[in-house]
Protein backbone atom coordinates (compact mmCIF):
# COMPACT_ATOMS: atom_id res chain seq x y z
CA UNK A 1 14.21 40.05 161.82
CA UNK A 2 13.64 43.66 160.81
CA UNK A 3 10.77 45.95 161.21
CA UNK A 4 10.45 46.06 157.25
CA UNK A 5 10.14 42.19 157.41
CA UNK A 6 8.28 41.61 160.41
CA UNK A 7 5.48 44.31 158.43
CA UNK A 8 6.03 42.22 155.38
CA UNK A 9 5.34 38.30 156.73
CA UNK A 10 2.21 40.19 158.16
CA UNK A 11 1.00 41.96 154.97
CA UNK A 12 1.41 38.17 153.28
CA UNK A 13 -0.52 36.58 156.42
CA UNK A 14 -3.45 38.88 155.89
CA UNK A 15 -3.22 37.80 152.04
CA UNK A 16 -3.20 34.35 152.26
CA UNK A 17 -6.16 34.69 155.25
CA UNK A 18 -7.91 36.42 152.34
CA UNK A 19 -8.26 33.51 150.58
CA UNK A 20 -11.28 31.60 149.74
CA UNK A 21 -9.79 27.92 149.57
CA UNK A 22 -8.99 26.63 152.60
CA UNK A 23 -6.55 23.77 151.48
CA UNK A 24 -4.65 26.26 149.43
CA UNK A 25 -4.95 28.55 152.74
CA UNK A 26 -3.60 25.81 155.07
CA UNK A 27 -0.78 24.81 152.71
CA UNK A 28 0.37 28.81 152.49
CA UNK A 29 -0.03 29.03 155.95
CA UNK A 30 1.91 26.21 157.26
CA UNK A 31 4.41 27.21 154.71
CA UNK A 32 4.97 31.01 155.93
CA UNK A 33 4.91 29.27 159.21
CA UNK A 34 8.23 27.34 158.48
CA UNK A 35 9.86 30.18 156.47
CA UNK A 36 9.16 32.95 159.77
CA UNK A 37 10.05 29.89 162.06
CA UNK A 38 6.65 28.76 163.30
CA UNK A 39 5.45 25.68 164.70
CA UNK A 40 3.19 23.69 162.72
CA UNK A 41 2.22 21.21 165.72
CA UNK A 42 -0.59 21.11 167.63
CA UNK A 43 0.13 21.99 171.31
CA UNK A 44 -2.14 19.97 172.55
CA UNK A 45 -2.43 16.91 170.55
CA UNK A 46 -5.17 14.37 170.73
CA UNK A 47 -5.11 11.40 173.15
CA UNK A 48 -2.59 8.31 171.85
CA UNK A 49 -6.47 6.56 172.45
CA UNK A 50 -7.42 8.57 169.08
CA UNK A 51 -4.21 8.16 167.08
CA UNK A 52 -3.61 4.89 164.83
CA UNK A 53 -1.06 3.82 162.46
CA UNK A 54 -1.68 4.43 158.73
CA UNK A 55 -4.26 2.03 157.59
CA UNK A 56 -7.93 1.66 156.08
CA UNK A 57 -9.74 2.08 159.25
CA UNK A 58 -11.30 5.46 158.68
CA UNK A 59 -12.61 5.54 162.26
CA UNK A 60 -9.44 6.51 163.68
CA UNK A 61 -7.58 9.42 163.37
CA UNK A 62 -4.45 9.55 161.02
CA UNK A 63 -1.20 10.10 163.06
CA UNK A 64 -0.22 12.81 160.67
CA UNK A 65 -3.12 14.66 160.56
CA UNK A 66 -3.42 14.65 164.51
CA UNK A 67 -0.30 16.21 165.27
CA UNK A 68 -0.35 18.88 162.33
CA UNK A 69 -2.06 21.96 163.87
CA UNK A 70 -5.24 23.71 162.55
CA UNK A 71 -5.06 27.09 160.22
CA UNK A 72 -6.17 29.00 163.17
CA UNK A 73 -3.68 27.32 165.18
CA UNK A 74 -0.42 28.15 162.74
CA UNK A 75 -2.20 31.76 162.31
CA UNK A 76 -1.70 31.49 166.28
CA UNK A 77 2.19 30.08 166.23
CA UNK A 78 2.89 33.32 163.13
CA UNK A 79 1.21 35.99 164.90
CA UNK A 80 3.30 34.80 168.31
CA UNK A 81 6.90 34.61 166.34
CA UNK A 82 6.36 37.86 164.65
CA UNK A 83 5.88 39.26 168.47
CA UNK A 84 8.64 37.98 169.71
CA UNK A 85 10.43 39.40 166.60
CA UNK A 86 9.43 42.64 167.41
CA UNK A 87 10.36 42.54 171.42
CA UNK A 88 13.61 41.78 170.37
CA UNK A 89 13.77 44.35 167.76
CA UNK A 90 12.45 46.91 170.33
CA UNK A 91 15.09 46.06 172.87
CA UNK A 92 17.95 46.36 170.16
CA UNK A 93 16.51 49.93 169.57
CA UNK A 94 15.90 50.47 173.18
CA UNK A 95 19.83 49.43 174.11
CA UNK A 96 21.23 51.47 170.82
CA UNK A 97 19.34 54.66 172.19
CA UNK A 98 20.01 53.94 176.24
CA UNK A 99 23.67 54.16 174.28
CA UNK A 100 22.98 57.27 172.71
CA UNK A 101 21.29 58.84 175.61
CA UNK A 102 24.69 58.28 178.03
CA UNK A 103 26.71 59.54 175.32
CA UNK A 104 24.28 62.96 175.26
CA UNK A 105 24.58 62.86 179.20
CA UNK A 106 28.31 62.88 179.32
CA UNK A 107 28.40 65.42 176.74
CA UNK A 108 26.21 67.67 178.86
CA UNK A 109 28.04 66.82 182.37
CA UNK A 110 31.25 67.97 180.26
CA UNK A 111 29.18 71.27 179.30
CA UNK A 112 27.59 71.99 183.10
CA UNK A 113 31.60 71.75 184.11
CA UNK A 114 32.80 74.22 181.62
CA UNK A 115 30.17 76.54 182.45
CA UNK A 116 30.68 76.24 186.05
CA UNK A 117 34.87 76.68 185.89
CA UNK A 118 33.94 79.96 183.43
CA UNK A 119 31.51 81.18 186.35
CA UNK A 120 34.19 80.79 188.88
CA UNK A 121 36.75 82.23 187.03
């Protein structure tokens, strides 16, 4: 990922946080989740005790919705992929300049020679 889109998923995460619906905000959430890479799952789910199978007992919850992770939770999962986007953008930068930097070194070593064999000379 770039710096331009890293800056961009976080400009549309502070958008769809702006919103007032939080259905519509979960839904846009969990979907900028998958597009950046996210995880959607809860880390730590509930107990198997308070999971059951699909059915009309309303006192249990829903496998589904136990393992799907909270807004806050994605918002958690996005903020944490876009950092690691940006380490690993800043160490591509860092290795292109530590390049750049022992070209500009050997360049100058060359220089500090001629200078010196001009001296002697």
């Amino acid at each position: 990922m770039t710096r331009k889109q890293i800056e961009l998923y976080r400009m549309k995460l502070v958008r769809i946080q702006m919103e007032n619906d939080t259905d519509r905000k979960w839904k846009e959430t969990r979907d900028l989740a998958l597009e950046i890479g996210a995880s959607i799952w809860r880390v730590h789910p509930f107990k198997d005790s308070d999971i059951k199978a699909l059915t009309h007992d309303e006192t249990k919850i829903k496998i589904r919705e136990a393992k799907e992770a909270t807004t806050a939770e994605i918002v958690y999962n996005i903020h944490y992929a876009l950092q690691t986007a940006a380490m690993v953008d800043m160490c591509r930068s860092a290795n292109r300049n530590s390049i750049i930097a022992i070209i500009a070194s050997s360049i100058s070593l060359l220089s500090m020679v001629a200078v010196w064999i001009a001296v002697i000379k």
